[in-house]
C-alpha atoms as a PDB file:
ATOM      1  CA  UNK A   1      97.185 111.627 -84.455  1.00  0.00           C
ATOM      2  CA  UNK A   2      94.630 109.116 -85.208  1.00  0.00           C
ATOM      3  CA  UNK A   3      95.597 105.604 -87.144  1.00  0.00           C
ATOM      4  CA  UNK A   4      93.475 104.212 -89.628  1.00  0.00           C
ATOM      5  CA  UNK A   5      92.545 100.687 -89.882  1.00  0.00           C
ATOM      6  CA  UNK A   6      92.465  99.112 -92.945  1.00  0.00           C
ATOM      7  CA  UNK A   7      91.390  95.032 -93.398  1.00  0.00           C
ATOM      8  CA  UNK A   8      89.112  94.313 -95.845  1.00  0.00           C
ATOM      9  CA  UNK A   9      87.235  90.988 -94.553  1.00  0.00           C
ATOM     10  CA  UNK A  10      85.362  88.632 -96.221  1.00  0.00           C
ATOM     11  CA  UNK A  11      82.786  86.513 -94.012  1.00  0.00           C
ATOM     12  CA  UNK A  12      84.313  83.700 -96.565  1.00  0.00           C
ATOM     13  CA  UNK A  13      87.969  84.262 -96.161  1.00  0.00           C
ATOM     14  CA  UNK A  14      89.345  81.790 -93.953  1.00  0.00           C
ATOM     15  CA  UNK A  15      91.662  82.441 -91.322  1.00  0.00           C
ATOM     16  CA  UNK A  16      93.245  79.701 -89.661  1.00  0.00           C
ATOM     17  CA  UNK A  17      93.618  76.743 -92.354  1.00  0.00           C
ATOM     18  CA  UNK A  18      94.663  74.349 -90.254  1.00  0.00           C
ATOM     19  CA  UNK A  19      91.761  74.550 -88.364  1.00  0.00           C
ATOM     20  CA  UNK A  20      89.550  75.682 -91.165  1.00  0.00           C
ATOM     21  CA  UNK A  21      87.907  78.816 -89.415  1.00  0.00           C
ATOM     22  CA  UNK A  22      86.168  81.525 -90.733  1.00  0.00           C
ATOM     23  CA  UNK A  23      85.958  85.351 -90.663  1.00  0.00           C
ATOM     24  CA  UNK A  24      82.870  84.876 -89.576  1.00  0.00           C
ATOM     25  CA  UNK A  25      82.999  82.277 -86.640  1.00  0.00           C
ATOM     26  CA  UNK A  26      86.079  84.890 -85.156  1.00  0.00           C
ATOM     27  CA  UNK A  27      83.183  87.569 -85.577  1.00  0.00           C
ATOM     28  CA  UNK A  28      80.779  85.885 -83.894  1.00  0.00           C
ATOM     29  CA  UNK A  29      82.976  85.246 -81.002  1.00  0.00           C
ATOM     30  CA  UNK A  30      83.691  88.913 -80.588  1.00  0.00           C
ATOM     31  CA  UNK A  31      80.092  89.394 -80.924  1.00  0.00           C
ATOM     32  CA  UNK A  32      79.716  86.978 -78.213  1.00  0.00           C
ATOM     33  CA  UNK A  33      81.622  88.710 -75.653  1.00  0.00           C
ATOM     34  CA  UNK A  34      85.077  86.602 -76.469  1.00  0.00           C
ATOM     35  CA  UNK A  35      87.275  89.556 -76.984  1.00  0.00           C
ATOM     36  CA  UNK A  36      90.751  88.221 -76.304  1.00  0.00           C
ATOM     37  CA  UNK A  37      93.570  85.800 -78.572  1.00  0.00           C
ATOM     38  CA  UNK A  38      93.171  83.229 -75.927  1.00  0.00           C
ATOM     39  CA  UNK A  39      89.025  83.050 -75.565  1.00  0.00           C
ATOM     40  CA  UNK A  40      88.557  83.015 -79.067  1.00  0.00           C
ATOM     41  CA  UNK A  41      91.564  79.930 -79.618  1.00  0.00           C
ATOM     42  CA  UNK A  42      89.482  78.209 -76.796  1.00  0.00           C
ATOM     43  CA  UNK A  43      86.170  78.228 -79.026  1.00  0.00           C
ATOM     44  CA  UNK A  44      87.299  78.086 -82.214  1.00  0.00           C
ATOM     45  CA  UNK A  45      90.953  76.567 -82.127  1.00  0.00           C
ATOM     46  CA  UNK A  46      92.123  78.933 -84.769  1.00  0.00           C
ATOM     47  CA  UNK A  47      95.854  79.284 -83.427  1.00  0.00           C
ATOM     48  CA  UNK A  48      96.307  76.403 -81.415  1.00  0.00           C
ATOM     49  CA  UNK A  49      97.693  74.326 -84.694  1.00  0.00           C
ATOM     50  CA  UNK A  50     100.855  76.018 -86.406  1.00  0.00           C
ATOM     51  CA  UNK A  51     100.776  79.662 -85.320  1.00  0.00           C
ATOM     52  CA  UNK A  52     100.812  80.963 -88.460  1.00  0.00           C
ATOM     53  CA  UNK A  53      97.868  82.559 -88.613  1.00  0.00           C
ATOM     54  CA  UNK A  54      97.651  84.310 -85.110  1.00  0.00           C
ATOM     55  CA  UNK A  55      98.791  87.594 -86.659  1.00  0.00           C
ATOM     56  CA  UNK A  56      95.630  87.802 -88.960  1.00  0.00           C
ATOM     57  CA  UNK A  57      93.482  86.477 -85.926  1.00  0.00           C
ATOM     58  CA  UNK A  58      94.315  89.446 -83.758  1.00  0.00           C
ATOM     59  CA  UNK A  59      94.049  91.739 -86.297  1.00  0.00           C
ATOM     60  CA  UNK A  60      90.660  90.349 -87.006  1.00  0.00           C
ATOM     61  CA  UNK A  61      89.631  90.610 -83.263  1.00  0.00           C
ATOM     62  CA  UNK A  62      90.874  94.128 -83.338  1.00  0.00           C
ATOM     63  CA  UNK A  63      88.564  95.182 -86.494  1.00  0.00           C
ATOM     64  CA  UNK A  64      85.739  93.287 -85.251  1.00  0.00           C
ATOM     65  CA  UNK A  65      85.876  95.345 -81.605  1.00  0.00           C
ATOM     66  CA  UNK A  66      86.326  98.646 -83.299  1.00  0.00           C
ATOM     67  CA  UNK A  67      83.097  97.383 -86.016  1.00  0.00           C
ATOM     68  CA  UNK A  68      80.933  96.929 -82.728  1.00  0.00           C
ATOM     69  CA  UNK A  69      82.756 100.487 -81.297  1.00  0.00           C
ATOM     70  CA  UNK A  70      84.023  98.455 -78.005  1.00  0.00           C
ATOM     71  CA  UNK A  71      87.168 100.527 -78.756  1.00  0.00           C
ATOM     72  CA  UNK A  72      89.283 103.430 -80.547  1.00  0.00           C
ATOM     73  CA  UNK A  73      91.900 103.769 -81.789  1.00  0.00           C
END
């Protein structure tokens, strides 16, 4: 049985607040080789401030890995 994964992103839409990072930048970083939570908080700090929007930032990873087909689902 194969899962669908649905997030609609915006380039624009910000992701961590506190930190004021970008779809994009967490893109980037994927792009970049930084595939992991933790490498992606080290260049960006999205996640290191509240927490709140960690959730979103894995999700985010995850859609950005399947975009470049790293991985299935």
């Amino acid at each position: 049985m194969k899962t669908t994964f649905n997030l609609v992103l915006s380039k624009f839409m910000i992701i961590c607040h506190c930190k004021v990072v970008r779809c994009s930048e967490v893109r980037e970083c994927v792009k970049d080789g930084e595939t992991t939570l933790s490498k992606v908080s080290r260049r960006t700090c999205a996640g290191t401030e509240c927490g709140r929007c960690v959730s979103l930032l894995k999700k985010v990873i995850k859609k950005s890995l399947l975009d470049l087909g790293s991985i299935d689902l």
